[in-house]
PDB file of N, CA and C in Angstrom:
ATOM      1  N   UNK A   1       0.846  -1.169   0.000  1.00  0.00           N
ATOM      2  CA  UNK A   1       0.000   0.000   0.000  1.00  0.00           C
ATOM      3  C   UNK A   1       0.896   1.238   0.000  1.00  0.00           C
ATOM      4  N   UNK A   2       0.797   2.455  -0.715  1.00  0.00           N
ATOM      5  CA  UNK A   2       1.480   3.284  -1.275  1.00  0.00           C
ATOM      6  C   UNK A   2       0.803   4.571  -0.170  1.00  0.00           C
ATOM      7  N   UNK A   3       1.265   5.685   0.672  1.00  0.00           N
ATOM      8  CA  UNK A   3       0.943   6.398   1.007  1.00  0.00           C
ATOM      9  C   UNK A   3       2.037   8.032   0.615  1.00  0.00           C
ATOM     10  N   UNK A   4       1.006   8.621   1.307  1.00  0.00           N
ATOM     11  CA  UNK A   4       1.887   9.921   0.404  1.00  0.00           C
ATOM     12  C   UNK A   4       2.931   9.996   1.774  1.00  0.00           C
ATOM     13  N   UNK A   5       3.737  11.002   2.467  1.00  0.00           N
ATOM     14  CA  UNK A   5       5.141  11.224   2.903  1.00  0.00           C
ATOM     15  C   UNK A   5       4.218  11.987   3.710  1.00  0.00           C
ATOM     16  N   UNK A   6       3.903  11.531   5.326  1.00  0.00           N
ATOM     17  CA  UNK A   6       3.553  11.809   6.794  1.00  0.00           C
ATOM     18  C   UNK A   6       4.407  12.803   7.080  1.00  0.00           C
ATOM     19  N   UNK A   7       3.931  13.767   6.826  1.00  0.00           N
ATOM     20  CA  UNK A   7       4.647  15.035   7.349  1.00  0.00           C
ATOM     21  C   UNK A   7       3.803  16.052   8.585  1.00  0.00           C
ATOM     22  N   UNK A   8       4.432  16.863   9.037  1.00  0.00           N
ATOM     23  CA  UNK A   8       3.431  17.666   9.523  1.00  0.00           C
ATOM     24  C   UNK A   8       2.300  16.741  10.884  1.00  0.00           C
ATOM     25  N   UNK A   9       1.666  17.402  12.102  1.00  0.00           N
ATOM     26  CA  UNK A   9       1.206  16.991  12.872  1.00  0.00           C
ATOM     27  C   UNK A   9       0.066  16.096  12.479  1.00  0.00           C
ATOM     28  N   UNK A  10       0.043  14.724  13.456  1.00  0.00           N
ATOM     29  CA  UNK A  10      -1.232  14.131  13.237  1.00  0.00           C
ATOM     30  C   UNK A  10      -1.743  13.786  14.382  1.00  0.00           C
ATOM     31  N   UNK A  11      -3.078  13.114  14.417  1.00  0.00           N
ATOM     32  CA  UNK A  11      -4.387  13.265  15.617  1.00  0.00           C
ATOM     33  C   UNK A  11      -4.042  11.473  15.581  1.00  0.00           C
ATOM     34  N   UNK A  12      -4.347  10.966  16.498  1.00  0.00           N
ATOM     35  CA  UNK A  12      -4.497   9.656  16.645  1.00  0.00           C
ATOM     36  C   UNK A  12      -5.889   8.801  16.082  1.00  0.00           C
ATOM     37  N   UNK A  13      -6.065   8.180  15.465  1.00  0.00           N
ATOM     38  CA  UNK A  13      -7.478   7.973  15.043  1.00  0.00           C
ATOM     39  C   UNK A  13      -7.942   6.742  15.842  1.00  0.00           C
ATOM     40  N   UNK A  14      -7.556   6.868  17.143  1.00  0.00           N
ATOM     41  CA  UNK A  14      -8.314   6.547  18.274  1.00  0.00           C
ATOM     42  C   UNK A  14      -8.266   4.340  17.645  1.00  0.00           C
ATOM     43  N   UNK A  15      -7.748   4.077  16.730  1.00  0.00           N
ATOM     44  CA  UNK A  15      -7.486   2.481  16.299  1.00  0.00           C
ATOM     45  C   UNK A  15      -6.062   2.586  15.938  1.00  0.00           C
ATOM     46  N   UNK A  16      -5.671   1.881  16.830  1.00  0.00           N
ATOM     47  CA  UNK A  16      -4.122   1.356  16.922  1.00  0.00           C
ATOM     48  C   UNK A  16      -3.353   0.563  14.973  1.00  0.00           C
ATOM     49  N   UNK A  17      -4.495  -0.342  14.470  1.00  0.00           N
ATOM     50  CA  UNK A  17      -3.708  -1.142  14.002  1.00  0.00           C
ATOM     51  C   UNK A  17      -3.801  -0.087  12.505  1.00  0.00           C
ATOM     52  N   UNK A  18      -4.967   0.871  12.264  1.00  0.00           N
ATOM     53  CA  UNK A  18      -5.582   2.050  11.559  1.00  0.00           C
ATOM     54  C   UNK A  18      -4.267   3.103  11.370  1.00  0.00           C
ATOM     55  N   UNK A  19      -3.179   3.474  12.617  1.00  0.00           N
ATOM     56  CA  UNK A  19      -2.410   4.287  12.977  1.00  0.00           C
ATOM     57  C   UNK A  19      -1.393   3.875  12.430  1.00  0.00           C
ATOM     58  N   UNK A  20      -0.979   2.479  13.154  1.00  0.00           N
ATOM     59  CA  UNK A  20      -0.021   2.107  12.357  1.00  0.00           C
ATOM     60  C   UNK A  20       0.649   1.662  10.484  1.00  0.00           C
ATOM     61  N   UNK A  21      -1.077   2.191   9.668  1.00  0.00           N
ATOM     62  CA  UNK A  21      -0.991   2.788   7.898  1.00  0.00           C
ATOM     63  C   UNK A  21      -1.059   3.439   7.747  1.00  0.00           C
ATOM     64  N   UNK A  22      -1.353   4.191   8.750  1.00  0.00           N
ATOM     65  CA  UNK A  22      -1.538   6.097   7.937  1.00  0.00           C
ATOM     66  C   UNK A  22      -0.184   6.213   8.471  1.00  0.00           C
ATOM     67  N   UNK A  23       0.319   7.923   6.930  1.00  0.00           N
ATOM     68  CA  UNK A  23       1.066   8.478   7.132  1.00  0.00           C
ATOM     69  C   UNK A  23       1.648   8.921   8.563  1.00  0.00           C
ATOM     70  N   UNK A  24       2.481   9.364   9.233  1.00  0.00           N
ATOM     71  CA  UNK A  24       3.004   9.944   9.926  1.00  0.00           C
ATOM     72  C   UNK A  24       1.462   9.444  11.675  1.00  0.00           C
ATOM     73  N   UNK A  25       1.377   8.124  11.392  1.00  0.00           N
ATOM     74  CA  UNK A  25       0.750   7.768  12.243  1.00  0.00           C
ATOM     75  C   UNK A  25      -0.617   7.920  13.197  1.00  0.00           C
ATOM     76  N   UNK A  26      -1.249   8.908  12.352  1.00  0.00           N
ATOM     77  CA  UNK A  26      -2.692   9.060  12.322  1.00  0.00           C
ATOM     78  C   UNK A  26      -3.322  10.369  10.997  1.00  0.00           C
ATOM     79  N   UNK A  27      -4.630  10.762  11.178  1.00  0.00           N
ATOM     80  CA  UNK A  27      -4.787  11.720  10.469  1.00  0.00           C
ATOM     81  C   UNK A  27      -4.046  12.562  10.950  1.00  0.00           C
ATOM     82  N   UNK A  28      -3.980  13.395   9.410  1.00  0.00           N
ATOM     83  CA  UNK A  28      -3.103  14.752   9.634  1.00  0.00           C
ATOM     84  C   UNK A  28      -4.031  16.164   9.667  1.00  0.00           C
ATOM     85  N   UNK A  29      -3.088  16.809  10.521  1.00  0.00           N
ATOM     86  CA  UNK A  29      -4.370  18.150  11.343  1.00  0.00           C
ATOM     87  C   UNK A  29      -4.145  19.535  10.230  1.00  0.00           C
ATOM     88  N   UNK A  30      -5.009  20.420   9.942  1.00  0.00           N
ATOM     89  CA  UNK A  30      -4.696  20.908   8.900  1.00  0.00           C
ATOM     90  C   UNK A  30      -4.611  20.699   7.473  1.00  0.00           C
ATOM     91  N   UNK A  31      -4.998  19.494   7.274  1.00  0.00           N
ATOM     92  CA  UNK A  31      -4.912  18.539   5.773  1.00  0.00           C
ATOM     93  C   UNK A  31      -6.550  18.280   5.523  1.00  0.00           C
ATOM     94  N   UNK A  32      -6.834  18.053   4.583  1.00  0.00           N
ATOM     95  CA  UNK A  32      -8.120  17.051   3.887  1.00  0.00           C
ATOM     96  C   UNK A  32      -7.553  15.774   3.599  1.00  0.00           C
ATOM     97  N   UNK A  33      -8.618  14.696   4.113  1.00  0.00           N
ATOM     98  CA  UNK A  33      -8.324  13.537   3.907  1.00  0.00           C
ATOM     99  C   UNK A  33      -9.987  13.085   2.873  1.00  0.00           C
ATOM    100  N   UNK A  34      -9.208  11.821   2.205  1.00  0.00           N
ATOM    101  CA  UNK A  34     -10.727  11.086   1.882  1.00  0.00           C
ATOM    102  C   UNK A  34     -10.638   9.604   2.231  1.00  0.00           C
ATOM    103  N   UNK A  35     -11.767   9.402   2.693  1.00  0.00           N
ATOM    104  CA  UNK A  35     -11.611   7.492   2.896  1.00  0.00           C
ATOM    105  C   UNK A  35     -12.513   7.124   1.519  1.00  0.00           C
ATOM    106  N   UNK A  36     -11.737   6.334   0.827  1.00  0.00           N
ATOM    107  CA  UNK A  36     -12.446   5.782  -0.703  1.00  0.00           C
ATOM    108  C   UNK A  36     -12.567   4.272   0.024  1.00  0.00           C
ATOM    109  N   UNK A  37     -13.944   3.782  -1.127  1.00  0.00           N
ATOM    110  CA  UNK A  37     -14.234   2.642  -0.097  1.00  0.00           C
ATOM    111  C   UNK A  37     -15.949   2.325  -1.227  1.00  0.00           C
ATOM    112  N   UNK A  38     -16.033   1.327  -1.425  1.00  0.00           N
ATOM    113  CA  UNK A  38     -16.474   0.697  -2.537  1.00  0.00           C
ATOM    114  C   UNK A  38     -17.969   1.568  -3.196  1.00  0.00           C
ATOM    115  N   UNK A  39     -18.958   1.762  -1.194  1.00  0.00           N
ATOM    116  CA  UNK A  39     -20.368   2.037  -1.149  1.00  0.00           C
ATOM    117  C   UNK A  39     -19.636   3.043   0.520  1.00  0.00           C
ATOM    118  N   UNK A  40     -20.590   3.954  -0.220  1.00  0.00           N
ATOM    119  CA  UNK A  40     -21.050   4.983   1.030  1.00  0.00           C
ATOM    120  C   UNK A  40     -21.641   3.873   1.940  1.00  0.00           C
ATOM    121  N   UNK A  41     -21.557   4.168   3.454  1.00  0.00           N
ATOM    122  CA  UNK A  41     -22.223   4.107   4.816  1.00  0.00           C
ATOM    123  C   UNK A  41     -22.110   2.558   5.022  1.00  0.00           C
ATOM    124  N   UNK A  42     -20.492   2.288   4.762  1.00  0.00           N
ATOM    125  CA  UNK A  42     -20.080   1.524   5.255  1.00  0.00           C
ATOM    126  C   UNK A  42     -19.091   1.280   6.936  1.00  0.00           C
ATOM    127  N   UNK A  43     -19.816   2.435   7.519  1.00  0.00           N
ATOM    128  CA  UNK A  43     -18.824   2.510   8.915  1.00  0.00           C
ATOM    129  C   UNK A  43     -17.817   3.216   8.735  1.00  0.00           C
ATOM    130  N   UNK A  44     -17.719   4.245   7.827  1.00  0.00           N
ATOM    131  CA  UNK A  44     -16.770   4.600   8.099  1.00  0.00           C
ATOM    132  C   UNK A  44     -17.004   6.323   9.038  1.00  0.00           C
ATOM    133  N   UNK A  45     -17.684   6.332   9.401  1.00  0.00           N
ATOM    134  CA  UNK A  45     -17.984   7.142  10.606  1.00  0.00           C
ATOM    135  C   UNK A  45     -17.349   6.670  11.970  1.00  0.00           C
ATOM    136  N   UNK A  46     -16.949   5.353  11.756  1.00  0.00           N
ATOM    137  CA  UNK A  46     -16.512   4.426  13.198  1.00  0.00           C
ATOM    138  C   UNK A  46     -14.883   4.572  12.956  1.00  0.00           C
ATOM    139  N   UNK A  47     -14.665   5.106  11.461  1.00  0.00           N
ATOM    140  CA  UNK A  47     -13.103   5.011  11.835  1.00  0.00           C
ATOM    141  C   UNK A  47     -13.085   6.305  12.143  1.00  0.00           C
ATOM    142  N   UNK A  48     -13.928   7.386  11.991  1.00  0.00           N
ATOM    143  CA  UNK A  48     -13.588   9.069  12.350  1.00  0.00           C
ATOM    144  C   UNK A  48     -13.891   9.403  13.703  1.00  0.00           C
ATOM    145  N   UNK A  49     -14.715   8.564  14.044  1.00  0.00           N
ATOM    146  CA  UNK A  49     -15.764   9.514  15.038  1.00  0.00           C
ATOM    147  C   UNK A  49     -14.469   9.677  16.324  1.00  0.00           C
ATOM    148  N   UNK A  50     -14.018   8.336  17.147  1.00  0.00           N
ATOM    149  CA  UNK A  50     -12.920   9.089  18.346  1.00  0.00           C
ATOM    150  C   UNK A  50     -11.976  10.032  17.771  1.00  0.00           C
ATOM    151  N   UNK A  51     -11.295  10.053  16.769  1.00  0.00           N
ATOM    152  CA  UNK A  51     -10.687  11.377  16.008  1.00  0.00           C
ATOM    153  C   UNK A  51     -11.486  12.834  16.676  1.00  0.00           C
ATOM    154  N   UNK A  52     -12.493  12.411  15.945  1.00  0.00           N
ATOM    155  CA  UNK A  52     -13.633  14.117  15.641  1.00  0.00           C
ATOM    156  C   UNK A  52     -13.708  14.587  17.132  1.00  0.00           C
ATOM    157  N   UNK A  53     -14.134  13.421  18.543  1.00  0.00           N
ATOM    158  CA  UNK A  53     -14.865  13.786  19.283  1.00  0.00           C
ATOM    159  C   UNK A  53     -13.791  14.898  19.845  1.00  0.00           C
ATOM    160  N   UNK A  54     -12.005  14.307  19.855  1.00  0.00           N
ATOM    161  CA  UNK A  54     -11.381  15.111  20.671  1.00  0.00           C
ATOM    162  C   UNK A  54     -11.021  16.203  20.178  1.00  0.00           C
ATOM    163  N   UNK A  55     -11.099  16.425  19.278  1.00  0.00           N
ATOM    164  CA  UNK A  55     -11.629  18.230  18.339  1.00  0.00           C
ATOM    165  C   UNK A  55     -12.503  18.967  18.980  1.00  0.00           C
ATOM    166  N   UNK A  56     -11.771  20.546  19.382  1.00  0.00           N
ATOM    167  CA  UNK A  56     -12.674  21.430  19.444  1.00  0.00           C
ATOM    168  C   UNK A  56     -13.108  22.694  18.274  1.00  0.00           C
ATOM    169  N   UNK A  57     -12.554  22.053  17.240  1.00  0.00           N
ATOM    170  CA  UNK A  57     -12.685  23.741  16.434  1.00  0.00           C
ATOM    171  C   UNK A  57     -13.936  22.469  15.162  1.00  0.00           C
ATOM    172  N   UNK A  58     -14.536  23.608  14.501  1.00  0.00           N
ATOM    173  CA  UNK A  58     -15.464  22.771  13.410  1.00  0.00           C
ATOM    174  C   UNK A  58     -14.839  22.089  12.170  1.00  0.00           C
ATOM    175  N   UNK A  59     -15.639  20.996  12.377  1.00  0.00           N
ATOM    176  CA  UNK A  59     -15.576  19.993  11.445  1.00  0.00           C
ATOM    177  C   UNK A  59     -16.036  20.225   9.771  1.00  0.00           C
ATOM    178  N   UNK A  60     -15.437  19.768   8.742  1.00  0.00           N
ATOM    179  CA  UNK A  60     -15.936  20.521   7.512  1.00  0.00           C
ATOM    180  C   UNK A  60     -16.209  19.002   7.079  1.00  0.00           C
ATOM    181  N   UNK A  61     -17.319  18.975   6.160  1.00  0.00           N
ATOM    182  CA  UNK A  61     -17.571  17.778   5.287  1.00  0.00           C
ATOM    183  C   UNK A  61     -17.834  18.265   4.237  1.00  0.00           C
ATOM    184  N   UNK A  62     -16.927  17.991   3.126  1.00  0.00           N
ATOM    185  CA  UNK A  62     -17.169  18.323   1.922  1.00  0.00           C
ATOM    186  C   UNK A  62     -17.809  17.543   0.714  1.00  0.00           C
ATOM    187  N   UNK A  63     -18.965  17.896   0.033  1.00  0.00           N
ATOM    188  CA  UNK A  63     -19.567  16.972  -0.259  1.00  0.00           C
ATOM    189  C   UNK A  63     -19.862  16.018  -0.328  1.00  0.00           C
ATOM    190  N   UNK A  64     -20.456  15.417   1.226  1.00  0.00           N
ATOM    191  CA  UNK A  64     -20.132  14.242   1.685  1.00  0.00           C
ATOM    192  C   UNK A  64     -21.715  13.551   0.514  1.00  0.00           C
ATOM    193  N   UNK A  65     -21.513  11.798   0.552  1.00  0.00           N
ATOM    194  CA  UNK A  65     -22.754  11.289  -0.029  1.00  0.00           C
ATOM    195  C   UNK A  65     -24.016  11.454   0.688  1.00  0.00           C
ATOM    196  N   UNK A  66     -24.036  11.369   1.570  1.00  0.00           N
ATOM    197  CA  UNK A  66     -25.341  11.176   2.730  1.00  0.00           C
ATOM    198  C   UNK A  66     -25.324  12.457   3.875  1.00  0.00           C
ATOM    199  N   UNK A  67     -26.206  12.929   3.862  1.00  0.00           N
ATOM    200  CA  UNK A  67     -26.031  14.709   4.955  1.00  0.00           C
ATOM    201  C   UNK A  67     -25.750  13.624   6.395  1.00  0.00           C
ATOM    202  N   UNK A  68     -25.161  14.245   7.191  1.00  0.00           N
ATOM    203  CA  UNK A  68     -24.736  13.367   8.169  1.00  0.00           C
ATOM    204  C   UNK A  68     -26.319  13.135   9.011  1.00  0.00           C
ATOM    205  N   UNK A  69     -26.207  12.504   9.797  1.00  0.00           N
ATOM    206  CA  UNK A  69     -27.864  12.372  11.292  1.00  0.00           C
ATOM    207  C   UNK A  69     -27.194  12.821  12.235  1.00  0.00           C
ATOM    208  N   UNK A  70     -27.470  13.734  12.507  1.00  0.00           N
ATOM    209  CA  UNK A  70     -27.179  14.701  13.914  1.00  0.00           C
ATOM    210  C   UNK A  70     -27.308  13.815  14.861  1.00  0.00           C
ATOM    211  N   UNK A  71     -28.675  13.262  15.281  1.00  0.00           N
ATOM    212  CA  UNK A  71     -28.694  12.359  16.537  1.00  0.00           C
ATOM    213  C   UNK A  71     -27.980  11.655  16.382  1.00  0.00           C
ATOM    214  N   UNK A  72     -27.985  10.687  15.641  1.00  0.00           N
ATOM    215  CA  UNK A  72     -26.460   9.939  15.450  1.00  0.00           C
ATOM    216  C   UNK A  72     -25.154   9.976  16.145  1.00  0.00           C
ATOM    217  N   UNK A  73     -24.802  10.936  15.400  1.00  0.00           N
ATOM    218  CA  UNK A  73     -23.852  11.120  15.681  1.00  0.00           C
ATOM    219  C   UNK A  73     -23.825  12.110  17.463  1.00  0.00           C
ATOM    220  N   UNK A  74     -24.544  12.721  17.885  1.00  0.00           N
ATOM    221  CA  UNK A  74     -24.704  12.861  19.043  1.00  0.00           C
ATOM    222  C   UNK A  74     -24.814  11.942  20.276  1.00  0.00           C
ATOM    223  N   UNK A  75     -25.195  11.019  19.536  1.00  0.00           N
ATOM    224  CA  UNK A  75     -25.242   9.631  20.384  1.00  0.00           C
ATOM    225  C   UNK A  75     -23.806   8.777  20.482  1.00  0.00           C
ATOM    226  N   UNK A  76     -22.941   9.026  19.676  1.00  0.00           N
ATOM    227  CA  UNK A  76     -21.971   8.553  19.282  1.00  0.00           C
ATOM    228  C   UNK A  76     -20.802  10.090  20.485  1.00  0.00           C
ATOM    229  N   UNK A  77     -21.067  10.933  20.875  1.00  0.00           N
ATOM    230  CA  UNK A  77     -20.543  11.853  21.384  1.00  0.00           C
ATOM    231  C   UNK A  77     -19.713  12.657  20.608  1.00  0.00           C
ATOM    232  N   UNK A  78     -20.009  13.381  19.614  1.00  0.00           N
ATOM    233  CA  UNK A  78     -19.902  14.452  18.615  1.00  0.00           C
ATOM    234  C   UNK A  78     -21.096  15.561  18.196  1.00  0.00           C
ATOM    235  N   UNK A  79     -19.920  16.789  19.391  1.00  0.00           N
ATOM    236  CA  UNK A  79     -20.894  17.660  19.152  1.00  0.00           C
ATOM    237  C   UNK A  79     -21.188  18.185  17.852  1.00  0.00           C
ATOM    238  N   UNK A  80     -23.233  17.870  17.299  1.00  0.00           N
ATOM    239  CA  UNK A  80     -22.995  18.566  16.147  1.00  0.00           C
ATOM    240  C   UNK A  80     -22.917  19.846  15.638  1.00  0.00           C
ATOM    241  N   UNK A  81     -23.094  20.683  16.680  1.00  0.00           N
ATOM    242  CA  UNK A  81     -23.284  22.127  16.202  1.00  0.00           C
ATOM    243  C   UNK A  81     -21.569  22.005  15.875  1.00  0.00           C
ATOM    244  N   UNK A  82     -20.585  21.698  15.738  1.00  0.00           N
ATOM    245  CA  UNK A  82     -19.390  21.734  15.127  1.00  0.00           C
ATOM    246  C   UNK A  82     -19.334  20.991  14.050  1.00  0.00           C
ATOM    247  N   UNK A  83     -20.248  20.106  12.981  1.00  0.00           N
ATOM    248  CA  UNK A  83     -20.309  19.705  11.700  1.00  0.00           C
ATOM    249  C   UNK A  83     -20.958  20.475  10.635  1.00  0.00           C
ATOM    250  N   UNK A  84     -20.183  20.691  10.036  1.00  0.00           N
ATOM    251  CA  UNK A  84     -20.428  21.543   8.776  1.00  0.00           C
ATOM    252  C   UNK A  84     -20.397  21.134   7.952  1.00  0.00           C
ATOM    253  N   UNK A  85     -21.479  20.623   6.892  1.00  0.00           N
ATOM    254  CA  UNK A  85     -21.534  19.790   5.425  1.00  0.00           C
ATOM    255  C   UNK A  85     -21.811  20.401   4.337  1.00  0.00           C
ATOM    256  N   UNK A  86     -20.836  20.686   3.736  1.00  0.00           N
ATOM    257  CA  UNK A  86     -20.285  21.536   2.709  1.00  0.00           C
ATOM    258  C   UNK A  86     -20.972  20.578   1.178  1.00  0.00           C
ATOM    259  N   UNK A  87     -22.301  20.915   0.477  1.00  0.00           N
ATOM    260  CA  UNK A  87     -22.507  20.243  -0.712  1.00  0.00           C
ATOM    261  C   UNK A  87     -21.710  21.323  -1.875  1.00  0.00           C
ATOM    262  N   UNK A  88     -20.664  20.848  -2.653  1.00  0.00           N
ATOM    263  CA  UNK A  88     -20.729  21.131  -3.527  1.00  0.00           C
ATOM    264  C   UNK A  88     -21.087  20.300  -4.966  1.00  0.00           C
ATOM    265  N   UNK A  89     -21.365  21.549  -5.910  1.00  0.00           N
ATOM    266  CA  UNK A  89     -22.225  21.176  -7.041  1.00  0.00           C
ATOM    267  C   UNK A  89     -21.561  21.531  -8.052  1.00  0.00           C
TER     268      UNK A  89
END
């Protein structure tokens, strides 16, 4: 598996074995990432969400497939008034 050159600070994405493939050992802070992955709303909210929760500044989603579920993810402990879902067209 080919990754780009882990530079610059990263967040722990809260899964150990997840940390140990990403670049520079978790997501990187200040960067856009994308998780590609066959079909939308395959869990991959479960690889972000301990990431997101320990964030305090807002979250950007950029044209994500599915508008996120607030309760959801509130239930999951992510505040949503800090998700911002950016459709572009």
């Amino acid at each position: 598996m080919a990754h780009a050159a882990g530079e610059g600070r990263t967040l722990p994405s809260g899964h150990a074995a997840l940390d140990a493939q990403l670049p520079g050992g978790g997501w990187p802070v200040g960067a856009s990432c994308e998780i590609l992955q066959p079909q939308a709303g395959q869990g991959e909210w479960r690889l972000l969400l301990p990431a997101l929760r320990s964030l305090t500044q807002a979250v950007v989603l950029v044209a994500p497939p599915y508008v996120p579920f607030g309760p959801g993810l509130a239930a999951q402990g992510l505040s949503v008034q800090q998700v911002l879902a950016q459709a572009l067209r």
